[in-house]
Protein backbone atom coordinates (compact mmCIF):
# COMPACT_ATOMS: atom_id res chain seq x y z
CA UNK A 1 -44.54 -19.84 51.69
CA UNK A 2 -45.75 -21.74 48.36
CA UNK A 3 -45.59 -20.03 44.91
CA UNK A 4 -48.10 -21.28 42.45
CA UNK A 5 -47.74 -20.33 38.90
CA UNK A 6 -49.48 -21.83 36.04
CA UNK A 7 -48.08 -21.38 32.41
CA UNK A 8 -49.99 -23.05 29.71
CA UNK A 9 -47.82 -22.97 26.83
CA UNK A 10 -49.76 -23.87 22.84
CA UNK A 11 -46.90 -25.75 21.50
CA UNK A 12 -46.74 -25.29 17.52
CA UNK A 13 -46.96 -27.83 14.97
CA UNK A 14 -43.89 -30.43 15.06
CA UNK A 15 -41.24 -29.90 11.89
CA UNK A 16 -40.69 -33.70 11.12
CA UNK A 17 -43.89 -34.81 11.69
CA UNK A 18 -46.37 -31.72 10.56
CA UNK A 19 -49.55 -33.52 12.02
CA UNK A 20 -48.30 -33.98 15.07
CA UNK A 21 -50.02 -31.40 18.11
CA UNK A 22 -49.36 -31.47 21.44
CA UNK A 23 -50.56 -29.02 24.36
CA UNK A 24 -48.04 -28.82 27.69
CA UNK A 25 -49.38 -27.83 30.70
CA UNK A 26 -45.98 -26.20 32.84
CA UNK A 27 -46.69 -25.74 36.24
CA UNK A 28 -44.39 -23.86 39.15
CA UNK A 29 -46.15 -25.71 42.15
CA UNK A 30 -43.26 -24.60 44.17
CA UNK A 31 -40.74 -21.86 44.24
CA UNK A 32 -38.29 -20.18 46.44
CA UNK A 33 -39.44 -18.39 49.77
CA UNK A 34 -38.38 -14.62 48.59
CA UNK A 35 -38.66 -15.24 44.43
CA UNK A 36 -36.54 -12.23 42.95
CA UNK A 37 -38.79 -9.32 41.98
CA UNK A 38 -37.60 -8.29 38.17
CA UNK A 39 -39.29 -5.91 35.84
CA UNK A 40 -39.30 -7.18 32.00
CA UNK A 41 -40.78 -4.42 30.43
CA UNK A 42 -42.54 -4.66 26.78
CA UNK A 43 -40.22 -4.50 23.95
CA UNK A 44 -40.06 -1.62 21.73
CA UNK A 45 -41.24 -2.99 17.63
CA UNK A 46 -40.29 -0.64 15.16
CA UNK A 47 -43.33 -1.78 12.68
CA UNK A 48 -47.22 -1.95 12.93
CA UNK A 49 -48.70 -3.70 15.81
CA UNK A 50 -50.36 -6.46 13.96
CA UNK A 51 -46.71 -7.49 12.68
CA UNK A 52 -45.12 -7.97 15.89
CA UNK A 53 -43.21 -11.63 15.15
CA UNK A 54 -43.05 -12.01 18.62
CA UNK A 55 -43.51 -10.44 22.04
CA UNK A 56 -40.07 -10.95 23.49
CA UNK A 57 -40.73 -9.89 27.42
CA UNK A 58 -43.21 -13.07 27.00
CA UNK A 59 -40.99 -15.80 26.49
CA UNK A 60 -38.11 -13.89 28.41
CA UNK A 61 -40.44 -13.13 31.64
CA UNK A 62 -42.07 -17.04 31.70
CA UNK A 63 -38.86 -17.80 31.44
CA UNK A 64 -38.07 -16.58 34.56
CA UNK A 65 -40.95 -17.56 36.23
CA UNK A 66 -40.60 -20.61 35.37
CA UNK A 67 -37.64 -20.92 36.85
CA UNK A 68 -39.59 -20.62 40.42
CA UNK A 69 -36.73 -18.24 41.39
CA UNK A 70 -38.22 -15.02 39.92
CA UNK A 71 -41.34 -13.04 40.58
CA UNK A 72 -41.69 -11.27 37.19
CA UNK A 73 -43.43 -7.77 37.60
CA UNK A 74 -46.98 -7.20 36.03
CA UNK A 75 -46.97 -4.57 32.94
CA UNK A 76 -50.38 -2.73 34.45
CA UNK A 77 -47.93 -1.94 37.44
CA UNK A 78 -45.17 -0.66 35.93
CA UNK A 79 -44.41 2.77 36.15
CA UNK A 80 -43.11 3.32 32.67
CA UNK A 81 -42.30 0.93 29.78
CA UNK A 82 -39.02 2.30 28.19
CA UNK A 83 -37.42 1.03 25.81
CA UNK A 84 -34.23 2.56 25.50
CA UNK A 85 -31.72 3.86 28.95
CA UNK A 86 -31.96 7.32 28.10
CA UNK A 87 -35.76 7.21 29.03
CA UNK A 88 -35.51 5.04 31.98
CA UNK A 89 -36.33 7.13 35.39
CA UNK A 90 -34.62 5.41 37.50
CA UNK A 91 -36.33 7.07 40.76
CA UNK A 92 -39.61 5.58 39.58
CA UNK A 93 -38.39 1.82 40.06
CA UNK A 94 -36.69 2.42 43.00
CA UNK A 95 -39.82 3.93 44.98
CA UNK A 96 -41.53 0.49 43.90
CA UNK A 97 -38.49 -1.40 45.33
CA UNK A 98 -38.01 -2.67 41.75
CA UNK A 99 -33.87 -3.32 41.52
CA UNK A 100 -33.59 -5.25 38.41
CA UNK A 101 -35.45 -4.09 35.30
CA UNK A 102 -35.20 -5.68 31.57
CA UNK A 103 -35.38 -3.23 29.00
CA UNK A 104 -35.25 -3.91 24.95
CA UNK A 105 -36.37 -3.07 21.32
CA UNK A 106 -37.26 -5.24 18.70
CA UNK A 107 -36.38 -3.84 14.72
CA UNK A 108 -37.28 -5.08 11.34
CA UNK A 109 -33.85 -4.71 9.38
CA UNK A 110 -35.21 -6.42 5.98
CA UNK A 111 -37.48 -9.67 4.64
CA UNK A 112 -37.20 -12.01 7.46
CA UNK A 113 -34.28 -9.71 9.28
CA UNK A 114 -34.45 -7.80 12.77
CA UNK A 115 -32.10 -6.53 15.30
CA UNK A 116 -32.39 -7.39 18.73
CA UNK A 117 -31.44 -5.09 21.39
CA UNK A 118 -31.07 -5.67 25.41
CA UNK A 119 -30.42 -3.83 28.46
CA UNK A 120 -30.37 -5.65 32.48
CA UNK A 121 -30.06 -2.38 34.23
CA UNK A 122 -29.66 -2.29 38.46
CA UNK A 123 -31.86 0.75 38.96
CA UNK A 124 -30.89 1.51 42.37
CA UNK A 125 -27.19 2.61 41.35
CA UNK A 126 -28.55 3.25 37.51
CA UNK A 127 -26.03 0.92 35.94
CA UNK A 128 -26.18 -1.56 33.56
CA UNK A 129 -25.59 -5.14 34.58
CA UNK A 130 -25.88 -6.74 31.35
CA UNK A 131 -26.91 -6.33 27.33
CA UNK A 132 -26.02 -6.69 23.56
CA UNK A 133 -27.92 -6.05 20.53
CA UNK A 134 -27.86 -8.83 17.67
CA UNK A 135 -29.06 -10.00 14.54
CA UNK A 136 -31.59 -12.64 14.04
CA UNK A 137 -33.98 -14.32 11.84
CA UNK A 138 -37.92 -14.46 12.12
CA UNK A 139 -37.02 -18.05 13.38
CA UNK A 140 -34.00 -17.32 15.90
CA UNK A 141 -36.24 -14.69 18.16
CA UNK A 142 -37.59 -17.44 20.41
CA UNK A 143 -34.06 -18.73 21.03
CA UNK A 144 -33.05 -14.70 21.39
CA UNK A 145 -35.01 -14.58 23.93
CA UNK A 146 -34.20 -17.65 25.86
CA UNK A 147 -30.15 -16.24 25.67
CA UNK A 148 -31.67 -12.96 27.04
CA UNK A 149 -33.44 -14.70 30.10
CA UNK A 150 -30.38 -16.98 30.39
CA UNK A 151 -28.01 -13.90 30.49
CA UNK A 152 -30.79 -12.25 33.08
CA UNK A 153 -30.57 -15.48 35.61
CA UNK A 154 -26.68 -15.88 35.41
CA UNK A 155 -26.05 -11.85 35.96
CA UNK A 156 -28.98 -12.44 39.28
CA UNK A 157 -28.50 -16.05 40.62
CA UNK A 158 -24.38 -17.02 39.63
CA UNK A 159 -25.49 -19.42 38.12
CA UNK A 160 -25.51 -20.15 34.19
CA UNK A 161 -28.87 -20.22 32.74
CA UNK A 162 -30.39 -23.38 31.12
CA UNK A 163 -33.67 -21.82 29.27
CA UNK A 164 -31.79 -21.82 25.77
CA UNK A 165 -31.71 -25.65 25.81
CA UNK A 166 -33.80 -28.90 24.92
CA UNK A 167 -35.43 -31.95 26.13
CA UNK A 168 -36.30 -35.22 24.54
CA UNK A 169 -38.71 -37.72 25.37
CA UNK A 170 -40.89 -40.39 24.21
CA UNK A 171 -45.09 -40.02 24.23
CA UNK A 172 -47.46 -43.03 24.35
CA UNK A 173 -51.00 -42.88 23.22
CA UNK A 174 -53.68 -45.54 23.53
CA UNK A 175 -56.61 -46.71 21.73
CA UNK A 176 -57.92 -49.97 23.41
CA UNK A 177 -55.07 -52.13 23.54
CA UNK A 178 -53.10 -50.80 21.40
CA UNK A 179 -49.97 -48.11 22.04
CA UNK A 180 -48.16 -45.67 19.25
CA UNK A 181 -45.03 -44.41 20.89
CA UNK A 182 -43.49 -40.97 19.63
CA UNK A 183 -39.85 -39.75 20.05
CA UNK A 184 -40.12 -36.32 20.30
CA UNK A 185 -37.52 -33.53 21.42
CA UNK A 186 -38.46 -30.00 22.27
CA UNK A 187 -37.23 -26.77 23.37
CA UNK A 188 -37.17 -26.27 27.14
CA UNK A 189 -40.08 -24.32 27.92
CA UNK A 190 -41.85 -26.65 26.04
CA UNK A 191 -42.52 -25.12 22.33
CA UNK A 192 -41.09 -26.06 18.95
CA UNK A 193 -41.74 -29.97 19.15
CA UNK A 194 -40.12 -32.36 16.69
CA UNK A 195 -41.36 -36.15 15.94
CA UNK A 196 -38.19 -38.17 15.39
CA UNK A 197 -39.67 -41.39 15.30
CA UNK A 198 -43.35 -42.92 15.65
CA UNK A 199 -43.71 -46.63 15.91
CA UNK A 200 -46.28 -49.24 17.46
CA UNK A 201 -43.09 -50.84 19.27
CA UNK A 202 -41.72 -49.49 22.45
CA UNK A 203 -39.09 -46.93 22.47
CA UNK A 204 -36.67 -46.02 24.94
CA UNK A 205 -34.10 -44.39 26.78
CA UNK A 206 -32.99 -41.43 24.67
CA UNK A 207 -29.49 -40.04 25.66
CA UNK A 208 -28.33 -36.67 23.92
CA UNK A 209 -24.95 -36.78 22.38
CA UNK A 210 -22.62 -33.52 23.52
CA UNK A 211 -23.11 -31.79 20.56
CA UNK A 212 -26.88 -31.82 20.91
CA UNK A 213 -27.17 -32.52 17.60
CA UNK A 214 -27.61 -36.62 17.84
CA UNK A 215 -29.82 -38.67 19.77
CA UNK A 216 -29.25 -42.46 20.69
CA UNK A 217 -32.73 -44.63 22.15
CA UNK A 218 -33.34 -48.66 21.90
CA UNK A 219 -36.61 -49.37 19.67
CA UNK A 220 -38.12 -52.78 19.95
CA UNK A 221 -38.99 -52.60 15.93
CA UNK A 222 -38.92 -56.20 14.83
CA UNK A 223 -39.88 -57.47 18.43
CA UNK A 224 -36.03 -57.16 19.31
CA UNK A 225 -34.52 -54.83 21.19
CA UNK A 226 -31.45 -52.09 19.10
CA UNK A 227 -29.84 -49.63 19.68
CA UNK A 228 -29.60 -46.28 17.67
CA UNK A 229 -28.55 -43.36 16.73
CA UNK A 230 -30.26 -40.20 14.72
CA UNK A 231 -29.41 -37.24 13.48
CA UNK A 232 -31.63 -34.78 14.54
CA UNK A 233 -31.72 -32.28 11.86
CA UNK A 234 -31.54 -34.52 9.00
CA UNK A 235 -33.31 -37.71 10.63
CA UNK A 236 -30.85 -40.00 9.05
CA UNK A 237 -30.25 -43.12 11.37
CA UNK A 238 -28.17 -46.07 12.22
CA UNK A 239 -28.70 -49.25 13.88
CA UNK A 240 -25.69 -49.16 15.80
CA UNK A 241 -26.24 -52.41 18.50
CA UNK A 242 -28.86 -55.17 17.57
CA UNK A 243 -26.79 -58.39 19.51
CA UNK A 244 -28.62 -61.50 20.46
CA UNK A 245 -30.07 -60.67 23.59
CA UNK A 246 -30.56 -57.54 25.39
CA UNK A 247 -29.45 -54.38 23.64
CA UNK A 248 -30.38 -51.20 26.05
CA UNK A 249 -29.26 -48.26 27.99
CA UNK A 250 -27.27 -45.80 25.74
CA UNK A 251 -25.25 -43.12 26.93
CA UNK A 252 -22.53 -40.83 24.91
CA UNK A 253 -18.95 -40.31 26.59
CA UNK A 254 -18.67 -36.72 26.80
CA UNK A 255 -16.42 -36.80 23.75
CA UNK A 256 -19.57 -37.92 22.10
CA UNK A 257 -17.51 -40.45 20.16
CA UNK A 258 -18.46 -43.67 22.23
CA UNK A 259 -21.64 -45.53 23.54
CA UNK A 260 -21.71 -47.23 26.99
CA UNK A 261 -24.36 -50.15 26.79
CA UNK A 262 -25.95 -52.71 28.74
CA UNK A 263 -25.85 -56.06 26.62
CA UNK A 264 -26.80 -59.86 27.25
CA UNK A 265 -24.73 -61.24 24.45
CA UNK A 266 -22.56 -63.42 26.89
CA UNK A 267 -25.73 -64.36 28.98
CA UNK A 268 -25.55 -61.84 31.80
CA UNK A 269 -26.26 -58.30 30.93
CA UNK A 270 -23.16 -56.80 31.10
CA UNK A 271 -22.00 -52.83 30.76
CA UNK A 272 -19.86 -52.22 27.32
CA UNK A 273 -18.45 -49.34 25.34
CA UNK A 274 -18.95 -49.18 21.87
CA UNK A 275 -16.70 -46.82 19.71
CA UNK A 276 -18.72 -45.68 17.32
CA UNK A 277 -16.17 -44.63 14.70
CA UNK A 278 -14.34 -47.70 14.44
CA UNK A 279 -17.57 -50.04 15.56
CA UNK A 280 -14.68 -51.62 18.34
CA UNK A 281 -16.78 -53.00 21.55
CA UNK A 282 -15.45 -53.78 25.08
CA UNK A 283 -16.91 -55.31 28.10
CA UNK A 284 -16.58 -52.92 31.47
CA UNK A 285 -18.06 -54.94 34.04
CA UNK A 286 -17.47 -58.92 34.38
CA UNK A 287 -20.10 -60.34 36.94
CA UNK A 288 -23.32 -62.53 37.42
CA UNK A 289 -25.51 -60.11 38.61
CA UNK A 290 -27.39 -57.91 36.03
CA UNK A 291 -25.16 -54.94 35.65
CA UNK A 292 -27.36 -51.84 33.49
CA UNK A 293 -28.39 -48.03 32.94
CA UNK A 294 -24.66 -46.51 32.93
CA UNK A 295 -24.12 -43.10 33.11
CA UNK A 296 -20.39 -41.42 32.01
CA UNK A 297 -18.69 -38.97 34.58
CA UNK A 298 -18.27 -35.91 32.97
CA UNK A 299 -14.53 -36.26 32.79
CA UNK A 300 -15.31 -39.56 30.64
CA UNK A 301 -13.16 -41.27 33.32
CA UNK A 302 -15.56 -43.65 35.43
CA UNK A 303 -19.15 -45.02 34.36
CA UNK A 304 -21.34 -45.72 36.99
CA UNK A 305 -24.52 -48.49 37.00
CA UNK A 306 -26.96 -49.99 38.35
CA UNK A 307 -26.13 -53.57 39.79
CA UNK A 308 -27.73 -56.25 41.74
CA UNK A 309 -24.81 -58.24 42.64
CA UNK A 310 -24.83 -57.13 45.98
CA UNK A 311 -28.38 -58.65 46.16
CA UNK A 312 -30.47 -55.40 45.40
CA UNK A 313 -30.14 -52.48 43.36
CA UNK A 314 -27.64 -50.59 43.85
CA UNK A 315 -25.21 -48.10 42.27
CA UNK A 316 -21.75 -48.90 41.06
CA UNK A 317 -18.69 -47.25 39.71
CA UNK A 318 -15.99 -48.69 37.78
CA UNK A 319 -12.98 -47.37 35.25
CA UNK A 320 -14.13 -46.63 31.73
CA UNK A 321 -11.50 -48.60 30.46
CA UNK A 322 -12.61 -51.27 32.84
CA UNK A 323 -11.70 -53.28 36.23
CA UNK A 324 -12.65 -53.66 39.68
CA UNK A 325 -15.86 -51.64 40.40
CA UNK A 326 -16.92 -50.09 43.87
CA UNK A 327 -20.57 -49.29 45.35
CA UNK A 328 -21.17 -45.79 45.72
CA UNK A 329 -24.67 -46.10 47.65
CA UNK A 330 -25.22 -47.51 50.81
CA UNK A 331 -28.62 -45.67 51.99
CA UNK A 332 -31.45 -47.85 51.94
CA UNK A 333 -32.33 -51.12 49.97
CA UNK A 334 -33.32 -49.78 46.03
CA UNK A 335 -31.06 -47.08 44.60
CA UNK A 336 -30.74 -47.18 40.34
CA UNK A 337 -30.31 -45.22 37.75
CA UNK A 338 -27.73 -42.70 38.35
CA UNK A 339 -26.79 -39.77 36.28
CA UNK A 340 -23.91 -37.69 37.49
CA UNK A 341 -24.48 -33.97 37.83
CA UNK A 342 -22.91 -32.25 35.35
CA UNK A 343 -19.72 -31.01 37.92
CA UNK A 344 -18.98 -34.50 38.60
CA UNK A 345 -19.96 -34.10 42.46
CA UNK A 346 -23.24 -36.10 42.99
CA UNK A 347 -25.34 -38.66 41.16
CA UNK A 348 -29.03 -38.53 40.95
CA UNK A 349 -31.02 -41.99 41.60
CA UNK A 350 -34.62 -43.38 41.58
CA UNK A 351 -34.50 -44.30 45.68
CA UNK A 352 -36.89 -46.78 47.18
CA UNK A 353 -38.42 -47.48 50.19
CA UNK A 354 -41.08 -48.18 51.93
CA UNK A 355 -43.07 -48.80 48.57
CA UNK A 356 -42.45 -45.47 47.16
CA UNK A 357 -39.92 -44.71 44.57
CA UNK A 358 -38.47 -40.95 44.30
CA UNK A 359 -35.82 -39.10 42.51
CA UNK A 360 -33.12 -38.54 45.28
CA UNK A 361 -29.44 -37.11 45.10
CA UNK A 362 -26.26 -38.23 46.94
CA UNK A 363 -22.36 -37.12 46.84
CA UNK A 364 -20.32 -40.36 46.95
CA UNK A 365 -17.91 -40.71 49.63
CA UNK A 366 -19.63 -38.36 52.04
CA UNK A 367 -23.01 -40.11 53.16
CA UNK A 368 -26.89 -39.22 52.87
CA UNK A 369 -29.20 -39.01 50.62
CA UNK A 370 -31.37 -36.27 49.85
CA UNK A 371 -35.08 -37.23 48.82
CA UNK A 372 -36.15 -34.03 46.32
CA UNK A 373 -39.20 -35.91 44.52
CA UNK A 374 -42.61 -36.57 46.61
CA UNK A 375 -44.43 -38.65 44.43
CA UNK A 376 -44.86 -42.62 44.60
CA UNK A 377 -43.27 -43.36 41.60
CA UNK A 378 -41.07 -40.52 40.44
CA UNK A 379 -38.45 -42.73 37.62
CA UNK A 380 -35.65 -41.31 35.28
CA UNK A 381 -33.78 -38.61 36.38
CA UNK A 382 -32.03 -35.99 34.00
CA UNK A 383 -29.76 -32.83 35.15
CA UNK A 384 -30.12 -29.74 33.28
CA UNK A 385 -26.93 -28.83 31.53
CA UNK A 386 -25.79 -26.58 34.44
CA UNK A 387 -26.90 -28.62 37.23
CA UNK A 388 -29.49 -26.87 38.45
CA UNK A 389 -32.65 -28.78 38.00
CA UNK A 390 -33.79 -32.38 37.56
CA UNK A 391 -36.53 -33.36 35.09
CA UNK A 392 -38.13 -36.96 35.45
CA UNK A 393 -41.15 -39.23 34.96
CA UNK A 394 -44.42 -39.02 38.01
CA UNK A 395 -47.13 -40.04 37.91
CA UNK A 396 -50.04 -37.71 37.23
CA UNK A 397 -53.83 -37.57 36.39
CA UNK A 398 -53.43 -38.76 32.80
CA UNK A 399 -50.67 -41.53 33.58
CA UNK A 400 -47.20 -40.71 33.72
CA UNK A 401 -46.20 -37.39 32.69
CA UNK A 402 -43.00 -35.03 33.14
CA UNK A 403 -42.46 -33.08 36.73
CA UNK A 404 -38.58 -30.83 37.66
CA UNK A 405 -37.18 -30.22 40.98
CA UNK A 406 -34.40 -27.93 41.62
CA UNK A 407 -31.35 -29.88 43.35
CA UNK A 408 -31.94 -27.59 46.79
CA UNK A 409 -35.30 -29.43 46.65
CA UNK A 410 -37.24 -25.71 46.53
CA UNK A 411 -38.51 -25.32 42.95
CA UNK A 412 -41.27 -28.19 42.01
CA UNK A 413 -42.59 -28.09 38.44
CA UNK A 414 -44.81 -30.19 36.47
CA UNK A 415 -45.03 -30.68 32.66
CA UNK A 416 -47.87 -32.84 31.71
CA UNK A 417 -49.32 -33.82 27.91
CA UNK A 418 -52.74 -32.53 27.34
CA UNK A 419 -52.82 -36.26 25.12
CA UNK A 420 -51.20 -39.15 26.23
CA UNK A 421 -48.68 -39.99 28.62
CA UNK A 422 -44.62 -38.92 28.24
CA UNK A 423 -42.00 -40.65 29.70
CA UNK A 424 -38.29 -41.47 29.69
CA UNK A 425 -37.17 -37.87 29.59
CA UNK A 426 -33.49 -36.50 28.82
CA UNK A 427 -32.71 -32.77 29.38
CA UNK A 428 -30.34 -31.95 25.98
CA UNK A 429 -26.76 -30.12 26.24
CA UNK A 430 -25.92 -26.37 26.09
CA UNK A 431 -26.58 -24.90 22.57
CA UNK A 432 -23.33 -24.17 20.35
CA UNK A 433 -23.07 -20.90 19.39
CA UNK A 434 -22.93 -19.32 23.05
């Protein structure tokens, strides 16, 4: 059975860049078989309807939805909209087969003040699974909410919700033959853009450090490739590789404190790790071939790459510190670059064959791929934060644009720029402050 859902989602204007406008289309093409019926019902507001700052079930329910795992229940057939537990009829919801029903109020405390209140109840034993009630600024209600669907999918699935996180990637708009590129980050679901960078030279590769609060990318400014790295909030940056030759590929160790990079300074590109504190740089791999796009382990221990040296791509793992590296893919002749799942159990890959090129995932040690991508040229995997779901560049009917799929293969998304094409995406860290 196929679920189609289709969210369009207005994003608002971008903070760095105030001009800037984009429009995401976020598509469910695919969900689960038996999607979880949940009730979000409409949030109580304390003030006059035309100051509602936000309607909270909205962002919580698409949430959800968008998740492919959830079949959100219609307000026009719900059987009663409380907002607090003493007015929730429990009977009601149960003749409708509705288990699990989101209730919640909304309360202006002062000038730009509310209180945010929550309740996941289980409404065929008339408990309550889940809730809290919080302070928050006019601008922390959208992220509210996105803890509240989060708390909603862990409390239902097991598994820690990722909707309170975000994404960065880089846009490309044409005008005859010539391209402006845009680094851009944005919450998950798509709203609250930021421009970090615009420039008529190609950027790439952005790579979220732990904290969430830095990004590294290579920009060809000058007509030479470097390496750096921004703060997001302040957009202060630093040019922190710019050798002769290639200078590509960044990716934090999860201390955030180091850089693994592909460099050509000795003539071969090569995978090194640059500390970032102390500006020290040492070379991990020591071959011919072209050894590139390294990805950390999340125990910081091992760094695995892409490497031709066995005469096609193929993925590699060797010691941080250096050494002897071993192949970790054996299925089929074009597997590159691997990001490790955030538990450390399986890498994603862009596998090839028989001209088509899609996002697959494999354990090492323990054979077989799985293909989860059906595109012909699905590139540049990224795991959500709690392994659930891998974004990536497809192609689509404007170019190449953004598509998801959920590591079981079930849930099939696609995120595509109203304006331009978007590519080279990286799905951001858990939020501090959870």
């Amino acid at each position: 059975m196929r679920k189609v859902v289709v969210l369009v989602l207005s994003l608002l204007p971008a903070v760095l860049v105030p001009q800037a406008f984009a429009v995401i289309d976020i598509t469910v093409t695919e969900g689960v078989e038996q999607p979880l019926p949940v009730a979000v019902v409409p949030f109580g507001w304390s003030g006059p309807a035309d100051s509602q700052p936000i309607f909270m079930e909205s962002t919580i329910g698409n949430d959800l939805a968008r998740s492919g795992r959830f079949a959100p229940m219609e307000a026009k057939d719900m059987p009663q909209t409380p907002t607090e537990f003493a007015a929730v009829n429990f009977k009601d919801w149960r003749m409708l087969g509705m288990q699990n029903v989101v209730i919640g109020s909304l309360r202006e405390t002062g000038p730009d003040s509310y209180e945010v209140e929550f309740r996941l109840l289980n409404s065929f034993n008339g408990s309550q699974l889940a809730g809290f009630r919080v302070p928050a600024t006019r601008k922390q209600l959208r992220r509210t909410a996105h803890r509240i669907a989060d708390i909603v999918f862990e409390k239902l699935t097991g598994v820690r919700g990722a909707f309170d996180t975000r994404i960065a990637y880089v846009t490309v708009k044409k005008t005859g033959s010539n391209s402006r590129y845009s680094l851009q980050i944005a919450d998950a679901d798509g709203f609250n853009p930021q421009v970090l960078l615009e420039s008529d030279e190609p950027l790439l590769s952005p790579a979220w450090a732990p904290d969430g609060k830095r990004l590294a990318y290579v920009s060809f400014e000058g007509r030479t490739t470097s390496v750096y790295v921004q703060d997001i909030i302040t957009g202060q940056r630093q040019k922190v590789a710019a050798n002769p030759g290639i200078n590509s590929a960044p990716a934090f160790s999860p201390d955030g404190r180091r850089l693994a990079l592909t460099l050509s300074m000795g003539g071969d590109p090569e995978i090194y790790v640059l500390n970032l504190e102390t500006r020290g740089l040492y070379q991990v791999t020591h071959d011919r071939s072209i050894d590139t796009e390294p990805s950390w382990s999340p125990d910081g221990s091992r760094i695995a790459f892409t490497s031709d040296r066995g005469g096609g791509p193929q993925i590699y793992e060797a010691s941080a510190q250096g050494g002897p590296a071993q192949r970790l893919s054996f299925e089929g002749s074009y597997n590159a670059r691997p990001r490790y799942a955030p538990d450390g159990r399986s890498i994603a890959v862009v596998h090839g064959r028989d001209r088509r090129y899609q996002i697959g995932v494999f354990a090492p040690g323990q054979g077989g791929l799985e293909i989860l991508s059906k595109s012909r040229l699905d590139e540049s995997p990224s795991f959500a934060p709690n392994g659930s779901m891998i974004i990536y560049t497809t192609v689509g009917a404007r170019g190449s644009e953004l598509a998801a799929v959920s590591t079981d293969g079930h849930v099939h998304q696609r995120l595509a720029l109203q304006d331009g094409e978007v590519r080279e995406p990286a799905w951001g860290p858990f939020l501090s402050g959870q």
